[in-house]
Protein backbone atom coordinates (compact mmCIF):
# COMPACT_ATOMS: atom_id res chain seq x y z
CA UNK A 1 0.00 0.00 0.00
CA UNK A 2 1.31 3.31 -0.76
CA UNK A 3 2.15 5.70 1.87
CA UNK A 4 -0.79 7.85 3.48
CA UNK A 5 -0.31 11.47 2.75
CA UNK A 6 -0.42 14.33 5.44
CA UNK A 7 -1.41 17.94 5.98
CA UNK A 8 1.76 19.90 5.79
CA UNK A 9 0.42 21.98 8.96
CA UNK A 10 -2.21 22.31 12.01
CA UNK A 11 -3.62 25.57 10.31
CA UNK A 12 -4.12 23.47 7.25
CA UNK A 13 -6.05 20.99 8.70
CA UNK A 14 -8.16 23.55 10.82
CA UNK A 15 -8.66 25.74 7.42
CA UNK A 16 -9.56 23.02 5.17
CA UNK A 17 -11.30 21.10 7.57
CA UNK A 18 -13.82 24.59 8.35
CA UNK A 19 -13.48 25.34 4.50
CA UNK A 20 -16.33 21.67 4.02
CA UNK A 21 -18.29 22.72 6.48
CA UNK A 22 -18.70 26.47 5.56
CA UNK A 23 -20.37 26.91 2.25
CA UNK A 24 -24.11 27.81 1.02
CA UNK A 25 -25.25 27.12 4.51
CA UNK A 26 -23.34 29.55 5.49
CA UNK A 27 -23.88 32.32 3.50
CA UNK A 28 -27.38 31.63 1.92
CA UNK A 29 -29.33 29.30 4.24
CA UNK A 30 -28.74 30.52 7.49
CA UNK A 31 -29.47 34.46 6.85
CA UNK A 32 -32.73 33.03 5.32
CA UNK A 33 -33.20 31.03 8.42
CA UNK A 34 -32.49 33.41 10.41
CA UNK A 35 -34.88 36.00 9.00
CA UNK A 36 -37.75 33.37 8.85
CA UNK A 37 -37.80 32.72 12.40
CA UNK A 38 -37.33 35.72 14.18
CA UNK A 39 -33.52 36.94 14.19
CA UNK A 40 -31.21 37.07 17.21
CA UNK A 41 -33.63 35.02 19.18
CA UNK A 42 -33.24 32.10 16.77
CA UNK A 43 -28.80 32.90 16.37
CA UNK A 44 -29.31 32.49 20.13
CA UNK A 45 -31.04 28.67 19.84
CA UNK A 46 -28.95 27.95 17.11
CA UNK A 47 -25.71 28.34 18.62
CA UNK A 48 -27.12 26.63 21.28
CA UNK A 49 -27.49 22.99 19.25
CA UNK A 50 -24.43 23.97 17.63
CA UNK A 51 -22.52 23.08 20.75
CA UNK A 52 -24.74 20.16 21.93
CA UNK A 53 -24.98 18.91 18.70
CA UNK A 54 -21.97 19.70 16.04
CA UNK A 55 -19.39 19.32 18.83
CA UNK A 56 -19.67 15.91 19.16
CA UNK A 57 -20.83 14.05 16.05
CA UNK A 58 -17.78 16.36 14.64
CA UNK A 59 -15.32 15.57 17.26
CA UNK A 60 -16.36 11.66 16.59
CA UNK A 61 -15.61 11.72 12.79
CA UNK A 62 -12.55 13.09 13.28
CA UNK A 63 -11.66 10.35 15.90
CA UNK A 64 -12.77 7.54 13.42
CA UNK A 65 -10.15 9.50 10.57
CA UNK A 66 -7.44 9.79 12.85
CA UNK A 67 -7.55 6.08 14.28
CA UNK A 68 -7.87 4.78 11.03
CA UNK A 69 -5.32 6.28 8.44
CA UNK A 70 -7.92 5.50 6.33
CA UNK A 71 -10.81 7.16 4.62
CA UNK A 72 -14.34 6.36 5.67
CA UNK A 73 -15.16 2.98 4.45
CA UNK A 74 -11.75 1.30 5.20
CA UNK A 75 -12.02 3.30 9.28
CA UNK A 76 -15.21 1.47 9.60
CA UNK A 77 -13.88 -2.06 8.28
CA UNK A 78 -10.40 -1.22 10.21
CA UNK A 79 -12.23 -0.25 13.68
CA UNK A 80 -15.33 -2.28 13.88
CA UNK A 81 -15.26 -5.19 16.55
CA UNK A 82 -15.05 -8.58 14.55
CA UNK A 83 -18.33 -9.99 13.21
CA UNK A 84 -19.74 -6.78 13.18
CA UNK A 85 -21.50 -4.91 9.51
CA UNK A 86 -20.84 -1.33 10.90
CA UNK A 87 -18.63 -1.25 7.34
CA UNK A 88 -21.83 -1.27 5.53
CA UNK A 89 -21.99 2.29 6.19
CA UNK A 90 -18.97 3.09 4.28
CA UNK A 91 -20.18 3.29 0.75
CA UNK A 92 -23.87 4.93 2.38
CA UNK A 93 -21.77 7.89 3.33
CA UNK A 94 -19.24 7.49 0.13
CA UNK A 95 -22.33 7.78 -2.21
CA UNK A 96 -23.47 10.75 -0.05
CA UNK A 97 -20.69 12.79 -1.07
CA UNK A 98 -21.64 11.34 -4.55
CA UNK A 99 -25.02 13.06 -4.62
CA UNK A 100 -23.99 16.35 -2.75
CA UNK A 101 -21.78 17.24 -5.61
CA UNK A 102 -24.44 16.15 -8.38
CA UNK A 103 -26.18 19.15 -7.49
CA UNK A 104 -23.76 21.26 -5.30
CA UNK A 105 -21.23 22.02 -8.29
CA UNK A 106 -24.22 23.13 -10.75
CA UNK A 107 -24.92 25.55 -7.78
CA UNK A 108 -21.69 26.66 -7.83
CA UNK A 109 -21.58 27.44 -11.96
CA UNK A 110 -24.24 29.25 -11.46
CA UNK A 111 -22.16 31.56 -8.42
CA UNK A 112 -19.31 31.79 -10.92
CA UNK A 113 -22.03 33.24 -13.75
CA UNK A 114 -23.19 35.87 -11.14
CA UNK A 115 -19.83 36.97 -10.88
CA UNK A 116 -18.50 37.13 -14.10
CA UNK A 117 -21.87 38.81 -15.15
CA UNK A 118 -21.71 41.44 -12.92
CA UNK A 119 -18.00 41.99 -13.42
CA UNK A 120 -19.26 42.48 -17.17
CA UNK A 121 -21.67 44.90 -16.24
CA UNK A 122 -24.35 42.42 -17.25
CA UNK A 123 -26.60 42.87 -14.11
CA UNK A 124 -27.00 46.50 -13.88
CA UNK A 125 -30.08 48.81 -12.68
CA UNK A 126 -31.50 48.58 -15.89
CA UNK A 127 -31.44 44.36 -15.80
CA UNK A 128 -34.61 42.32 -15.43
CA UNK A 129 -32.84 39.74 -12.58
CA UNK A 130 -35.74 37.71 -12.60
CA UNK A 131 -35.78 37.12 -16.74
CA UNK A 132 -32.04 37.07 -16.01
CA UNK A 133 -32.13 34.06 -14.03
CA UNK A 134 -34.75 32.28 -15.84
CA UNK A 135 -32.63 32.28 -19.17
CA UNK A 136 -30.06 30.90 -17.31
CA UNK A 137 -32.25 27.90 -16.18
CA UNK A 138 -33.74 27.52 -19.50
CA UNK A 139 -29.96 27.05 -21.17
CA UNK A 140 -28.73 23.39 -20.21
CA UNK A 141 -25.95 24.05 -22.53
CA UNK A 142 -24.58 26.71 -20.65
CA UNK A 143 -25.57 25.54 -17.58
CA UNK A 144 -23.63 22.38 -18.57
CA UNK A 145 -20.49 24.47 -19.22
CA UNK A 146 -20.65 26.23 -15.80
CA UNK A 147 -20.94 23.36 -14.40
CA UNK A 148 -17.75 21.67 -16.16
CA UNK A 149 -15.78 24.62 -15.58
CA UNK A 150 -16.76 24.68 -11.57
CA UNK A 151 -15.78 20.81 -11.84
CA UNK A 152 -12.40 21.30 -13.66
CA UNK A 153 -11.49 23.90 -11.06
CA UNK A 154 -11.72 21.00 -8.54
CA UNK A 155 -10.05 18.36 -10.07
CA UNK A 156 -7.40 20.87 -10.94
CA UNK A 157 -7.11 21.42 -7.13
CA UNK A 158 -7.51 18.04 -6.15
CA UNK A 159 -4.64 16.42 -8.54
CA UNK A 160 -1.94 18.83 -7.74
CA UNK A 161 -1.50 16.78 -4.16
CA UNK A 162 -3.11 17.33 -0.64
CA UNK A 163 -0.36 19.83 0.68
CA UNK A 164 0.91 22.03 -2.61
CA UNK A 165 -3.15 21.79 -4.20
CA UNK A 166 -5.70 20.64 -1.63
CA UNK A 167 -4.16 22.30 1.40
CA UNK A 168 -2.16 25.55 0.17
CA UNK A 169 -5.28 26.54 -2.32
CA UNK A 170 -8.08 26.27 0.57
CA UNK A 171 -5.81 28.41 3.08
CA UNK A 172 -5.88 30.97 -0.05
CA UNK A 173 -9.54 30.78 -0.64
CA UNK A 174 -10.57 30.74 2.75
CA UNK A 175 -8.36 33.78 3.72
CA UNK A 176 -9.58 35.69 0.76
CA UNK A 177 -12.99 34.53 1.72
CA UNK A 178 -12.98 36.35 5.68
CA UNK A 179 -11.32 39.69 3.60
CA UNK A 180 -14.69 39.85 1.42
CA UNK A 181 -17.08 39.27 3.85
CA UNK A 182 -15.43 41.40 6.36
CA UNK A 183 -15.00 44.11 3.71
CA UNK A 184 -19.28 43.62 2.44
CA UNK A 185 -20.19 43.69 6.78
CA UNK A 186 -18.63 46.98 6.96
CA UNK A 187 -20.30 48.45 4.02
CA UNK A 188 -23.57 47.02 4.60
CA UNK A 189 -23.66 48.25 7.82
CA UNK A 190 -23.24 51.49 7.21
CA UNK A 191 -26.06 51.81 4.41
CA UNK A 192 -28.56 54.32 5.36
CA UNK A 193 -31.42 52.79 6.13
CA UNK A 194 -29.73 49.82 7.48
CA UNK A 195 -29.59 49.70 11.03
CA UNK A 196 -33.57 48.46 11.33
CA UNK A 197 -31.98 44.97 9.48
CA UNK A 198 -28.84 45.01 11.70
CA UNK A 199 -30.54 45.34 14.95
CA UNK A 200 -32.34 42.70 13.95
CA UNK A 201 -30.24 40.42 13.73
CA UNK A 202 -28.03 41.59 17.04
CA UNK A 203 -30.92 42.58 19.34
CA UNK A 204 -32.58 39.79 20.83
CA UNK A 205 -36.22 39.27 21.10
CA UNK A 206 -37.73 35.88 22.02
CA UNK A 207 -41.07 36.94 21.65
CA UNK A 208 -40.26 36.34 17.61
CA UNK A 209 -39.67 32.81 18.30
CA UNK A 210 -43.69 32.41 19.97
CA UNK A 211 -44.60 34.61 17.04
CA UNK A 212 -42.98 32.43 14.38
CA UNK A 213 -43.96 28.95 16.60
CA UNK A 214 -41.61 27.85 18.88
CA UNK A 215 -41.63 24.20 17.99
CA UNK A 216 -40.80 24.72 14.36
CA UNK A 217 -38.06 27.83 15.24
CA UNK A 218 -36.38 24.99 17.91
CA UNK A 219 -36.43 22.40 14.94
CA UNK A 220 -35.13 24.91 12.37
CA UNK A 221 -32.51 25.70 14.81
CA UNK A 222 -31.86 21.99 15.23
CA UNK A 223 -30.94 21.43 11.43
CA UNK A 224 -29.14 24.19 10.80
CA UNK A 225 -26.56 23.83 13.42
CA UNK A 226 -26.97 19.40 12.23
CA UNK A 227 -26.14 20.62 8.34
CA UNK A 228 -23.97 23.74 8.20
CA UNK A 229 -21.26 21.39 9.37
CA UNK A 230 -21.16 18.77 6.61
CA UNK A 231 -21.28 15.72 8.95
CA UNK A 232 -22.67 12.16 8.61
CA UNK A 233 -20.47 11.58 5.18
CA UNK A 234 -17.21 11.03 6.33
CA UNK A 235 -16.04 14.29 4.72
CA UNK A 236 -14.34 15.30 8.26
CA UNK A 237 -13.24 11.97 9.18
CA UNK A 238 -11.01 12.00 6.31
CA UNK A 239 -8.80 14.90 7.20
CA UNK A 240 -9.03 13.68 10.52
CA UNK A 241 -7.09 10.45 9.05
CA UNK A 242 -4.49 13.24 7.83
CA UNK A 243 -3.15 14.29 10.83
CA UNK A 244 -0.97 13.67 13.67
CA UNK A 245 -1.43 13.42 17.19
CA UNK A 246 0.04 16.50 18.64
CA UNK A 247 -3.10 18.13 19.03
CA UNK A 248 -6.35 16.61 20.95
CA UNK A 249 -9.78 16.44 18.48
CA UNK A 250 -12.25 18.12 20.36
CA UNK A 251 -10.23 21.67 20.84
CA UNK A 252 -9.54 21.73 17.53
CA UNK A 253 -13.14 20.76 16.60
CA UNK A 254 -14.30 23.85 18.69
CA UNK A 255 -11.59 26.18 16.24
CA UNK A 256 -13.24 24.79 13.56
CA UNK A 257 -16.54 25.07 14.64
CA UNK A 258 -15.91 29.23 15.50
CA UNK A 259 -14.31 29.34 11.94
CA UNK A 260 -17.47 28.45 10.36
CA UNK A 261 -19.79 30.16 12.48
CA UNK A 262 -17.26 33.43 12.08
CA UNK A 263 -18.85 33.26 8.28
CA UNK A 264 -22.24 32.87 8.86
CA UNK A 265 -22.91 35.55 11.47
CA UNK A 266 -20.52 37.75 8.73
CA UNK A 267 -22.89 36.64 5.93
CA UNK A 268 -25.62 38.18 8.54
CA UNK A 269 -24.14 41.10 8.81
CA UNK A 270 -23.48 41.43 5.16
CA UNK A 271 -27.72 40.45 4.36
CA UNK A 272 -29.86 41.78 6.96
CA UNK A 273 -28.69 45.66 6.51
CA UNK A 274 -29.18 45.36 2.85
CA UNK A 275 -32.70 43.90 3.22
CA UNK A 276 -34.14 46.54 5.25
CA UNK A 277 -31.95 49.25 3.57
CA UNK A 278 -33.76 48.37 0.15
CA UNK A 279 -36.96 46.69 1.56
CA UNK A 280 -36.06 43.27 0.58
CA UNK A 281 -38.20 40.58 2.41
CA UNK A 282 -35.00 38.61 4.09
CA UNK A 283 -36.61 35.46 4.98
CA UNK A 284 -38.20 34.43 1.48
CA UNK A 285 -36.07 31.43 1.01
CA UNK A 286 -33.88 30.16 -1.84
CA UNK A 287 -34.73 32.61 -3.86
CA UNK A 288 -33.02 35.24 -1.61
CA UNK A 289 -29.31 34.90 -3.29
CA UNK A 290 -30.24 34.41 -7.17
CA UNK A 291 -32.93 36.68 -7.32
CA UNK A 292 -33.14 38.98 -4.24
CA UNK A 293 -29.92 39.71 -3.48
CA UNK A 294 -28.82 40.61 -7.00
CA UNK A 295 -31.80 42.67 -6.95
CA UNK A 296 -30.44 44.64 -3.92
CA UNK A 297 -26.63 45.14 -5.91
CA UNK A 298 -28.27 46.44 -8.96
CA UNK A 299 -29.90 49.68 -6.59
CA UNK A 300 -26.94 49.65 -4.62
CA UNK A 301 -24.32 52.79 -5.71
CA UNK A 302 -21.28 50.72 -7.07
CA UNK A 303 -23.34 48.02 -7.07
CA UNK A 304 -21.30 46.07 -9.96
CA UNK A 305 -18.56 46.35 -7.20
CA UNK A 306 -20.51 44.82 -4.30
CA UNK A 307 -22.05 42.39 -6.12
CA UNK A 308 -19.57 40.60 -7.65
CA UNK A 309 -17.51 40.50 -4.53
CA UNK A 310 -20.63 38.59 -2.90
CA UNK A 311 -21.01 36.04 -5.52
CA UNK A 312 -16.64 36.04 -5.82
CA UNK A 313 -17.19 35.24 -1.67
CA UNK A 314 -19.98 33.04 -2.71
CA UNK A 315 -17.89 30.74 -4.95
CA UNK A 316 -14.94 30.63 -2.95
CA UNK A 317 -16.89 29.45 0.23
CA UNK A 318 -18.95 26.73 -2.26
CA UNK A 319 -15.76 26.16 -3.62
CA UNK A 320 -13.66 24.79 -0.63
CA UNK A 321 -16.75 22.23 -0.02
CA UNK A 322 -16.31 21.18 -3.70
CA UNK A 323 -12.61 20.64 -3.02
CA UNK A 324 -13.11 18.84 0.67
CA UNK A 325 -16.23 16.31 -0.75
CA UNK A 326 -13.82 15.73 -3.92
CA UNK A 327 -10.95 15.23 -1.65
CA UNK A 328 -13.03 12.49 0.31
CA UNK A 329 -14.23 10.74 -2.93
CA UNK A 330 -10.50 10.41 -4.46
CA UNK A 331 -9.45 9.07 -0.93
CA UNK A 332 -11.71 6.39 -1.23
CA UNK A 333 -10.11 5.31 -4.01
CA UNK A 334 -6.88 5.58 -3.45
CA UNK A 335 -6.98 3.29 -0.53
CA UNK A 336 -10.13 0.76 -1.26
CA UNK A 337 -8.78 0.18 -4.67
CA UNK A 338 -5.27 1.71 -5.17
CA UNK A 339 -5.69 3.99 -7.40
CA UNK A 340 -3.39 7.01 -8.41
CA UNK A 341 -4.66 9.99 -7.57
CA UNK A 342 -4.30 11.16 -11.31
CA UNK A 343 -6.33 7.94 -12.32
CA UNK A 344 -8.59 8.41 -9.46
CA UNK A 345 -9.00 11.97 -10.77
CA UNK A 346 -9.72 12.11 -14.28
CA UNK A 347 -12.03 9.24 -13.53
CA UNK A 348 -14.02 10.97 -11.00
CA UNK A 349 -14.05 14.13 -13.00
CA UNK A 350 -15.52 12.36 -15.59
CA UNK A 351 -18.09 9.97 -13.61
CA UNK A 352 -19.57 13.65 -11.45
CA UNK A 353 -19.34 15.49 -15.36
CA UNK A 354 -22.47 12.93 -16.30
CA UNK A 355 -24.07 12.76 -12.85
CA UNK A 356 -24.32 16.34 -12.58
CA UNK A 357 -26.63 16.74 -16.03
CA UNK A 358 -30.01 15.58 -14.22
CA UNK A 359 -29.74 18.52 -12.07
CA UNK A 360 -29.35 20.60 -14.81
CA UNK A 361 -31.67 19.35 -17.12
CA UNK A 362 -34.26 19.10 -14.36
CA UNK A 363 -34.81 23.06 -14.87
CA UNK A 364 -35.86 22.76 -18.68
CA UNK A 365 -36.25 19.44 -20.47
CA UNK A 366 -36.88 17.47 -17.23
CA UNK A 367 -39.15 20.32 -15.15
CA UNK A 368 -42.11 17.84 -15.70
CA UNK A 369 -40.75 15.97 -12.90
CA UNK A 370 -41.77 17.72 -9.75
CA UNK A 371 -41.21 14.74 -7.06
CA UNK A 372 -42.48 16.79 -4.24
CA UNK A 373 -44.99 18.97 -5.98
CA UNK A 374 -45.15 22.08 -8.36
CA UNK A 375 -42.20 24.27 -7.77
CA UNK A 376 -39.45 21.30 -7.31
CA UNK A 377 -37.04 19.49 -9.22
CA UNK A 378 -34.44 16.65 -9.45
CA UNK A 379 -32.00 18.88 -7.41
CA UNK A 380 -34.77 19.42 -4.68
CA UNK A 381 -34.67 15.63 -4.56
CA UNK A 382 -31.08 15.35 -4.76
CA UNK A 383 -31.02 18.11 -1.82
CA UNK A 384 -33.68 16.03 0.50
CA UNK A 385 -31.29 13.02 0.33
CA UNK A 386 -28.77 14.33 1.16
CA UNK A 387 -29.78 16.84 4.04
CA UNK A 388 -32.83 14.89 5.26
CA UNK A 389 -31.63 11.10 4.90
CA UNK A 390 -28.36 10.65 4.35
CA UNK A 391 -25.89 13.48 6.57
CA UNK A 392 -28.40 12.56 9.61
CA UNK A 393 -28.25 8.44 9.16
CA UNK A 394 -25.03 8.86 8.70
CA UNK A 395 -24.38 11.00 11.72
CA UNK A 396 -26.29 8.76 13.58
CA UNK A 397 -24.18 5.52 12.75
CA UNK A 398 -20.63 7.44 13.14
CA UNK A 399 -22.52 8.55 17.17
CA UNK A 400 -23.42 5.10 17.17
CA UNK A 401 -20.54 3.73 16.70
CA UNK A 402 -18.70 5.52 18.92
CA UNK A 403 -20.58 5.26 21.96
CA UNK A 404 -22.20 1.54 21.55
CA UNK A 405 -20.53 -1.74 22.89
CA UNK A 406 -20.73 -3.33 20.06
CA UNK A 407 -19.02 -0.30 17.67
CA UNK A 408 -16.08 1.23 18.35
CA UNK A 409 -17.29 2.23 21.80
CA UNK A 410 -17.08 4.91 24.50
CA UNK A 411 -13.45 4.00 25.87
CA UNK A 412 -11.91 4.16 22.15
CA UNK A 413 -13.04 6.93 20.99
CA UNK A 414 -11.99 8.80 24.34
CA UNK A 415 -9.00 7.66 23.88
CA UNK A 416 -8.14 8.78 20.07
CA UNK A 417 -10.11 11.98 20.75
CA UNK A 418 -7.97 13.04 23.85
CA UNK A 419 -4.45 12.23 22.52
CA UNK A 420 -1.78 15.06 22.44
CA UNK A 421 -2.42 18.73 24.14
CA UNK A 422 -5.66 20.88 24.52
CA UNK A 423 -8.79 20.56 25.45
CA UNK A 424 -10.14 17.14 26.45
CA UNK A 425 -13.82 15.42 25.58
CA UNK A 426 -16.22 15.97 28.77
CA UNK A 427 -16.45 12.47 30.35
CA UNK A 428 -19.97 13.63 31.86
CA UNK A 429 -20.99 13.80 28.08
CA UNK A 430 -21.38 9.99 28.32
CA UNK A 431 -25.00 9.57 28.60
CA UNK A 432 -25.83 12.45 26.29
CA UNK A 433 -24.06 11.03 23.66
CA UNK A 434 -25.24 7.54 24.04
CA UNK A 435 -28.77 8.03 24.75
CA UNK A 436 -30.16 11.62 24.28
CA UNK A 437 -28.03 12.77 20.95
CA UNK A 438 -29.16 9.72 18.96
CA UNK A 439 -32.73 11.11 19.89
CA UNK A 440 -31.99 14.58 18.78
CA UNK A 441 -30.82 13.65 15.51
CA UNK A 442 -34.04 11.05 14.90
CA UNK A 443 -36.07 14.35 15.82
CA UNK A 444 -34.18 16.16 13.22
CA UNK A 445 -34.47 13.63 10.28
CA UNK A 446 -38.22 13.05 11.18
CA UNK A 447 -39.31 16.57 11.35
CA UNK A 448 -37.16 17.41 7.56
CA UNK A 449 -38.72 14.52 6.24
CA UNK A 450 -42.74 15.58 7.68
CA UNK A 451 -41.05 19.29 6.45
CA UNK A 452 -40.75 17.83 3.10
CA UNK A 453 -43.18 15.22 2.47
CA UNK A 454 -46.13 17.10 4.16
């Protein structure tokens, strides 16, 4: 077997490992959130279950990477107590990271076609945004070629090595990223007429959450902090499987974990002021970044600027969770089947190239299929398995694992999570993590499927 590659650096692994989980949950779906259900009062819940509930499941992927060398499916065959299927998760969570890019890099073309349109001067005060956006759905062909370019920009990444392409190109992205949104906070701030959006989202009032029912703002609060960290598909374990053992796992979880929420409550302050500054409605959904938002730029003096600085932010934060799921995919071949990673590369380029074109054809020749009523799609499907069945299952099996007699159990995963200096797992976390967590997340993947379905 060929020798396992490593992160060049501790900042690498923190920066790459925070570049998966911050992306369009970040910057799209948790201002939306946010805005739905009341403001502060929800941030306030939110960070809440981000603690109780990202902490650990993260912490625990990391431990299975880091014990195993390996990348997902070979840590479950290599850990799991003899006799045992727990390896049948393995190509679950490998064909998770499958589906999130089938639908995840189209997204992403269509960031890089904001960008470059209004660097052109293409979206301007006198554009139509909405007749903008709906030639761009009605075009698979340039869809297509978005897509491939958004793609090749990966692989390109992802075949130059871990430490001179994976590692050293995220660190860029992910610095450049924090500049942006800093840079768009600041101004957006400071727009007259602002402040009403900005206290908003700062000033706490928990009478919003009874408004806005409490039960669903607890739930929403509940997935967001479960999905804005990309768990439950082994894309974490496998830079945990990167590093050494210098550091413990659950104080560098919590860097991590203040890395990506650093970006959302920036992509708060970058939303919220420009809403109420231009009397945009900042809890309308999906349609908030491709429609609303670009909306807002167009009004907006310099607005050519400022907008393609948000959609330049918005590609480089989609594209370090491109890079990361890739990353995890070309892993898995490398060590279940020994692959190069050139081979496993321009293979994998060329498998996601064709598995990607459903998505894209679901918004013209395919928009008869509407699996969960008028309005959706085959990425709306290819969204609800991944967010509603498969990071939560898979979640579930890695807490499973980790805390159940017959897994990995409690006493192993202490022990990989606590090597080397920092902070230590709680012990008293025991019974939360064996008993009350697993019910959490079965709340959470019942209530998006009802969500959903209903």
């Amino acid at each position: 077997m060929q020798e396992r590659e490593r992160l060049s650096s501790r900042l690498g692994f923190i920066l790459l490992s925070a570049g998966c989980a911050i992306g369009l949950g970040n910057v799209w779906r948790f201002p939306y959130i946010t805005g739905r259900y009341g403001g502060a009062a929800f941030v306030i819940i939110y960070l809440l279950f981000l603690l109780l509930i990202g902490l650990p499941v993260m912490t625990m992927e990391f431990a299975i990477g880091r014990a195993s060398r390996r990348n997902i499916s070979g840590s479950l065959k290599k850990l799991e107590p003899a006799g045992t299927k727990w390896h049948y998760v393995g190509p679950f969570a490998v064909a998770g990271n499958y589906i999130l890019l089938m639908f995840y890099t189209v997204l992403t073309g269509w960031l890089i076609y904001y960008f470059g349109s209004f660097i052109a001067g293409s979206l301007n005060p006198s554009s139509d945004v909405g007749a903008f956006f709906n030639a761009l759905m009605a075009s698979p062909g340039l869809q297509t070629l978005l897509m491939g370019l958004a793609l090749l920009l990966t692989a390109g990444v992802v075949i130059i090595g871990l430490k001179n392409g994976v590692e050293k190109i995220s660190k860029i992205m992910m610095a450049i990223l924090f500049i942006l949104m800093i840079a768009m906070a600041i101004h957006n701030c400071l727009l007259p007429g602002g402040q009403e959006g900005l206290m908003f989202f700062i000033k706490p009032d928990f009478g919003n959450l009874v408004e806005y029912g409490l039960a669903e703002s607890v739930f929403a609060a509940m997935g967001q902090a479960f999905f804005t960290l990309s768990l439950g598909i082994g894309a974490m374990s496998i830079f945990g499987s990167y590093i050494g053992n210098e550091r413990s796992l659950p104080g560098e979880t919590v860097r991590i974990m203040c890395l990506d929420t650093t970006i959302a409550l920036l992509s708060g302050f970058v939303i919220f002021p420009a809403c109420s500054a231009f009397n945009v409605n900042n809890g309308q959904g999906p349609s908030l970044i491709f429609l609303s938002l670009p909306e807002v730029f167009t009004r907006m003096t310099a607005g050519n600027l400022w907008g393609a600085i948000f959609f330049l932010a918005m590609t480089f934060a989609a594209m370090t969770t491109l890079i990361a799921v890739f990353e995890n995919i070309i892993a898995y071949w490398m060590d279940e089947r020994g692959w190069s990673r050139t081979k496993a590369v321009i293979a994998n380029f060329l498998i996601l190239f064709v598995l990607c074109i459903p998505c894209i054809l679901g918004f013209n020749v395919l928009s008869s299929f509407q699996p969960f009523g008028e309005g959706t799609g085959v990425l709306d499907l290819e969204d609800f398995l991944v967010s509603n069945l498969i990071l939560p299952l898979g979640s579930m099996a890695f807490v499973l694992f980790c805390t159940q007699k017959k897994g990995w159990g409690w006493n192993a995963f202490i022990r990989e999570a606590d090597k080397g200096e920092g902070m230590k797992f709680p012990k008293w976390l025991r019974v939360y993590c064996t008993y009350i967590l697993p019910i959490i997340i079965i709340l959470v993947t019942v209530n998006g499927i009802y969500g959903v379905l209903s």
